[in-house]
N, C-alpha and C. Protein backbone atom coordinates (compact mmCIF):
# COMPACT_ATOMS: atom_id res chain seq x y z
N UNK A 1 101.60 94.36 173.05
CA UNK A 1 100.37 94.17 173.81
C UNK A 1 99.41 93.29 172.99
N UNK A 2 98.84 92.25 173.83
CA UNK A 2 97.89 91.60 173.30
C UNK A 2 96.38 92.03 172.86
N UNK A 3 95.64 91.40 171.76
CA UNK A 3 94.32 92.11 171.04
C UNK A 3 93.59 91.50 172.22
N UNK A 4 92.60 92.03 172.95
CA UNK A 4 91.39 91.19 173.59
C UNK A 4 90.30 91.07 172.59
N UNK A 5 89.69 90.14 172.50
CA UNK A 5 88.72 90.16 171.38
C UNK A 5 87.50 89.15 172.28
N UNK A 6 86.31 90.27 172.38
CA UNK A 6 85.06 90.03 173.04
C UNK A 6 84.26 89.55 171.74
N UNK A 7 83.70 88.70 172.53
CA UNK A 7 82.51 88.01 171.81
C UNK A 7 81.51 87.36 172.10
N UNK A 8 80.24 87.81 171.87
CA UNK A 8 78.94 88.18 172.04
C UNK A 8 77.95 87.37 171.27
N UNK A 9 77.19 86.52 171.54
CA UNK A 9 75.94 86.11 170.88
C UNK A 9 76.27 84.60 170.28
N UNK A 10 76.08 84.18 169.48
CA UNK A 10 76.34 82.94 169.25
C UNK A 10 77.70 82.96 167.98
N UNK A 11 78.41 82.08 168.05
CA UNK A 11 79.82 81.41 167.87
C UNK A 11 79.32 81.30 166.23
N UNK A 12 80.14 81.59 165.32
CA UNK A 12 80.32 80.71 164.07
C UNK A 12 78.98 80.97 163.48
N UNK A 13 78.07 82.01 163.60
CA UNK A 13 76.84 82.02 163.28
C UNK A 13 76.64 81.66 161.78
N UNK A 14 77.23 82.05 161.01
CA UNK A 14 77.01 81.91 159.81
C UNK A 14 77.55 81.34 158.77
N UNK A 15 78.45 80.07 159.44
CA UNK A 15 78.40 78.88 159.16
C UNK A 15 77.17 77.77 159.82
N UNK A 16 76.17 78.18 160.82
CA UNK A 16 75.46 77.45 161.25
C UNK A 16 74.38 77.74 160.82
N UNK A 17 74.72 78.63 160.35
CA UNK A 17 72.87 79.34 159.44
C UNK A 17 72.87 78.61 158.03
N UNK A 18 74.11 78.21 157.85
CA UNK A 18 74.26 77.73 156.16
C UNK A 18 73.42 75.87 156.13
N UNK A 19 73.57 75.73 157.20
CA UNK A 19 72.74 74.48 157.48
C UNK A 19 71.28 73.95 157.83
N UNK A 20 70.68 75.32 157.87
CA UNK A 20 69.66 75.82 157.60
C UNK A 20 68.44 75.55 156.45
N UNK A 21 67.89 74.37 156.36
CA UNK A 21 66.95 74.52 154.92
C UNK A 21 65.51 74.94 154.65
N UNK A 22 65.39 76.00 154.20
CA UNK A 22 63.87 76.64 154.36
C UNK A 22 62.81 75.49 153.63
N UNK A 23 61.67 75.87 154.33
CA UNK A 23 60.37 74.38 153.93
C UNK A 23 61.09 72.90 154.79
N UNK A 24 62.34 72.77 155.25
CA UNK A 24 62.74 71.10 155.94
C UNK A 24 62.79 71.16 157.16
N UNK A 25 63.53 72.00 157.88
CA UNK A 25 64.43 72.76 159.34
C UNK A 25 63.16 72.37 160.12
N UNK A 26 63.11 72.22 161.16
CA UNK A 26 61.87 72.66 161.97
C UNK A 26 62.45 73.02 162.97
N UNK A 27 61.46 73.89 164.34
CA UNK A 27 62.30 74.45 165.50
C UNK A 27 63.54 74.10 166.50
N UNK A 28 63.00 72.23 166.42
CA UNK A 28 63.99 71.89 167.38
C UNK A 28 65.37 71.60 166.71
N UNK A 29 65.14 71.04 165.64
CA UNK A 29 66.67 71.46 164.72
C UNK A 29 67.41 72.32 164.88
N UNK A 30 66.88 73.45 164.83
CA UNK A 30 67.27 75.40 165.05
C UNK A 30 67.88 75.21 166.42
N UNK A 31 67.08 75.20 167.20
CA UNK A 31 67.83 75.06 168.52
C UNK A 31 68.94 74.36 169.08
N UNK A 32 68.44 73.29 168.41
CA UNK A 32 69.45 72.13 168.59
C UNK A 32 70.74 72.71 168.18
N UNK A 33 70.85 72.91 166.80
CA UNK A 33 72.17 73.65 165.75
C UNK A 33 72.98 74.80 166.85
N UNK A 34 71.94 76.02 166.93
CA UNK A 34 72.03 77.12 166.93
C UNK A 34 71.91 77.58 168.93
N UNK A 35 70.62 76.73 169.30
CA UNK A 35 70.26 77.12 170.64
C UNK A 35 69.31 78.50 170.86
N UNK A 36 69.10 78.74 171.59
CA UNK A 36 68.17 79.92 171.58
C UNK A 36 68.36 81.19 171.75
N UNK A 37 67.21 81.53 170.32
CA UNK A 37 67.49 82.76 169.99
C UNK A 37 67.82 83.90 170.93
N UNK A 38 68.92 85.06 170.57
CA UNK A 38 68.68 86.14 171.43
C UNK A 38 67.76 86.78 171.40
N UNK A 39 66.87 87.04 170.30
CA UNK A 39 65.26 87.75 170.76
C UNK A 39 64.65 86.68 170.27
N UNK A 40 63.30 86.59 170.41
CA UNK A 40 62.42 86.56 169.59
C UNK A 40 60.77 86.75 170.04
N UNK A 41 60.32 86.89 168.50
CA UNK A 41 58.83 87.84 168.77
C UNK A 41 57.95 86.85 168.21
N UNK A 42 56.38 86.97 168.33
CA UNK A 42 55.34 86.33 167.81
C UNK A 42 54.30 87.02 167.23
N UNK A 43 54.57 86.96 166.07
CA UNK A 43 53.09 87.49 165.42
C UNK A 43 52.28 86.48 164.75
N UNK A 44 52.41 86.97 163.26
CA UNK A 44 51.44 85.31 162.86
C UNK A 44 52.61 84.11 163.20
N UNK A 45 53.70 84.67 162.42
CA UNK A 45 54.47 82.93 163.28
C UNK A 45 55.61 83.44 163.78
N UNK A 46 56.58 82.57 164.42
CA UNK A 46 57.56 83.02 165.32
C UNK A 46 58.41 83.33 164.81
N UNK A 47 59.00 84.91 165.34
CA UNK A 47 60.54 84.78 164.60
C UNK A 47 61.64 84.68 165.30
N UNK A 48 62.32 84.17 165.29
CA UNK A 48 63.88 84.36 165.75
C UNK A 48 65.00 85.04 165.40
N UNK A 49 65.66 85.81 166.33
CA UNK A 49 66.93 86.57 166.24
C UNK A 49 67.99 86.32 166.71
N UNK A 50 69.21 85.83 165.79
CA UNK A 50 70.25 85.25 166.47
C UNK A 50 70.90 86.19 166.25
N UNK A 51 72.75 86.90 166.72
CA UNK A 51 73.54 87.94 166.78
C UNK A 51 74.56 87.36 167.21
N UNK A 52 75.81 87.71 165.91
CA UNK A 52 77.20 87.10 166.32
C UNK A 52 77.64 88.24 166.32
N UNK A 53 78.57 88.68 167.59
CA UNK A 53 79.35 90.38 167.18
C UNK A 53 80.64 90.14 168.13
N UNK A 54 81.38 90.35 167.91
CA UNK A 54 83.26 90.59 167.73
C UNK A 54 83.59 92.23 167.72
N UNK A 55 84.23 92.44 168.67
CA UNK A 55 84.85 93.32 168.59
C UNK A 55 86.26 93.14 169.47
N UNK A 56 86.96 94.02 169.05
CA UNK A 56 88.69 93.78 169.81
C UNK A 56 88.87 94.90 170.60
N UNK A 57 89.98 95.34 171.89
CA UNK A 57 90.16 96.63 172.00
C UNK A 57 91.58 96.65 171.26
N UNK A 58 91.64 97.57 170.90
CA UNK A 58 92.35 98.23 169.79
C UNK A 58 93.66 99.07 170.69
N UNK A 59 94.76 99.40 170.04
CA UNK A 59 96.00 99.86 170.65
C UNK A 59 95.58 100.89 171.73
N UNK A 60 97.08 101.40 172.18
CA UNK A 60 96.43 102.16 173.66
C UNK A 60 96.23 103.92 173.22
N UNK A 61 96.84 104.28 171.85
CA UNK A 61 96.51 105.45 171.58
C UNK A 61 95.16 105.64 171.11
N UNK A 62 94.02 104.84 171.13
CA UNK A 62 92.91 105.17 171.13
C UNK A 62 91.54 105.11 172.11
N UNK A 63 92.83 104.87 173.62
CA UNK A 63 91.82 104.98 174.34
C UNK A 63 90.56 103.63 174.61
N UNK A 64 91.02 102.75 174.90
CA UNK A 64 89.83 101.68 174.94
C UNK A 64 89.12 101.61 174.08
N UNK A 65 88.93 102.40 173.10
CA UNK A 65 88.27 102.48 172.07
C UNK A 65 87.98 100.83 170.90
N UNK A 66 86.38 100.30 171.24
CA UNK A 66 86.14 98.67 170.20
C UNK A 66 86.37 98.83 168.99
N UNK A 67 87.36 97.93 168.31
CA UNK A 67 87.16 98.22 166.70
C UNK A 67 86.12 96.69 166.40
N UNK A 68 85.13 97.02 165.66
CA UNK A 68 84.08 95.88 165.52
C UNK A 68 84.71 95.21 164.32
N UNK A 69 84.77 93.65 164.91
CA UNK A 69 85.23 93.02 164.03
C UNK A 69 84.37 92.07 163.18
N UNK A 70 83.25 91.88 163.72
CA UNK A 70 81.82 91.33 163.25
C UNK A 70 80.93 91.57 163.87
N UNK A 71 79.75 91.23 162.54
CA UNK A 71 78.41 91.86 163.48
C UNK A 71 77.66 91.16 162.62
N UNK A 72 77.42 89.93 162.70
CA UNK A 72 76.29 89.09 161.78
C UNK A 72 75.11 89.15 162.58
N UNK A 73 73.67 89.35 161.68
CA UNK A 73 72.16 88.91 162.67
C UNK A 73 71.77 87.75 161.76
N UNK A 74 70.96 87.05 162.37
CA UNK A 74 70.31 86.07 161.77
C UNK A 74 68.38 85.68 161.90
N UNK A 75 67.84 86.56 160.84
CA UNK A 75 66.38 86.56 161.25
C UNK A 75 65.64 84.98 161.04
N UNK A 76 65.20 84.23 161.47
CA UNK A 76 64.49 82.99 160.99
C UNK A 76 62.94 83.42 161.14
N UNK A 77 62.35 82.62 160.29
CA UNK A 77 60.52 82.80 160.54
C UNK A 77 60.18 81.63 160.54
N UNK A 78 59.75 81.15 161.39
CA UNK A 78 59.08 80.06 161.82
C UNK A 78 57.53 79.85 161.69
N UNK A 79 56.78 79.07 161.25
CA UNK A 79 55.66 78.58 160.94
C UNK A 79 54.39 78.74 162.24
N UNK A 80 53.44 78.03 162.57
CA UNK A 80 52.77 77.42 163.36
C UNK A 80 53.24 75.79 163.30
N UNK A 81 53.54 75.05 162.47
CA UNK A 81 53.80 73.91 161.99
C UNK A 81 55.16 73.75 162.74
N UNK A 82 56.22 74.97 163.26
CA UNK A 82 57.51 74.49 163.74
C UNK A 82 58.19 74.34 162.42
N UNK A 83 57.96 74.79 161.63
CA UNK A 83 58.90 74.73 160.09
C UNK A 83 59.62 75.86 159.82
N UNK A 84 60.46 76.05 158.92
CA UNK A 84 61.61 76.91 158.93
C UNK A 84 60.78 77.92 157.76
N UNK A 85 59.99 78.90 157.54
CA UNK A 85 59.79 79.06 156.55
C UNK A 85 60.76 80.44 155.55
N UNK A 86 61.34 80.99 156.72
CA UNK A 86 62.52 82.36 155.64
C UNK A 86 63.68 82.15 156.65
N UNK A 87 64.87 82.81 155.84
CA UNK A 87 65.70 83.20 156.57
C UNK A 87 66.65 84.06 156.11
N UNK A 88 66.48 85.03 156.89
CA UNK A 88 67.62 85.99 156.08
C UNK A 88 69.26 86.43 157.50
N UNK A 89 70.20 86.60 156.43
CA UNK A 89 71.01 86.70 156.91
C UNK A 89 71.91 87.63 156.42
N UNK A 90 72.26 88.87 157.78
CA UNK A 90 72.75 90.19 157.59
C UNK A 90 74.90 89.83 158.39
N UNK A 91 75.21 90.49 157.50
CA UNK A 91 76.54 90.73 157.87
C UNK A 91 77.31 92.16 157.83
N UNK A 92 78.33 92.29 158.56
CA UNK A 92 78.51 93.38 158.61
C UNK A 92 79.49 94.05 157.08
């Protein structure tokens, strides 16, 4: 039986985050690269939340049961200026 393997949020995230340069990047770069964020919030400046997640279903003795095969987030903080100013990046 074949693995199905679902996948969720943006592709290759963290090879596209590596292209990323804090103080150079500005928004439309980000988007451009990356496209738009799955969340994002505004306080003093904007942040963005990107989410790469993989999971497979797994053999039939467990019942449909996802084994997660990735789960990268990607926080960016964005300026008023449209500049890249942090970025952190979580993996599973």
């Amino acid at each position: 039986m074949n693995k199905v393997v679902q996948h969720h949020g943006v592709h290759n995230l963290e090879d596209k985050q590596s292209k990323l340069k804090v103080n150079y990047t500005n928004k439309n770069d980000i988007i451009k690269l990356i496209g738009p964020p799955s969340t994002k919030s505004t306080f003093d400046n904007d942040v963005y939340i990107y989410i790469e997640r993989k999971t497979s279903s797994s053999k039939l003795s467990k019942l449909g049961k996802k084994k997660l095969i990735k789960n990268d987030v990607l926080v960016l903080e964005v300026n008023n200026a449209g500049i890249l100013l942090s970025k952190k990046f979580y993996n599973k």
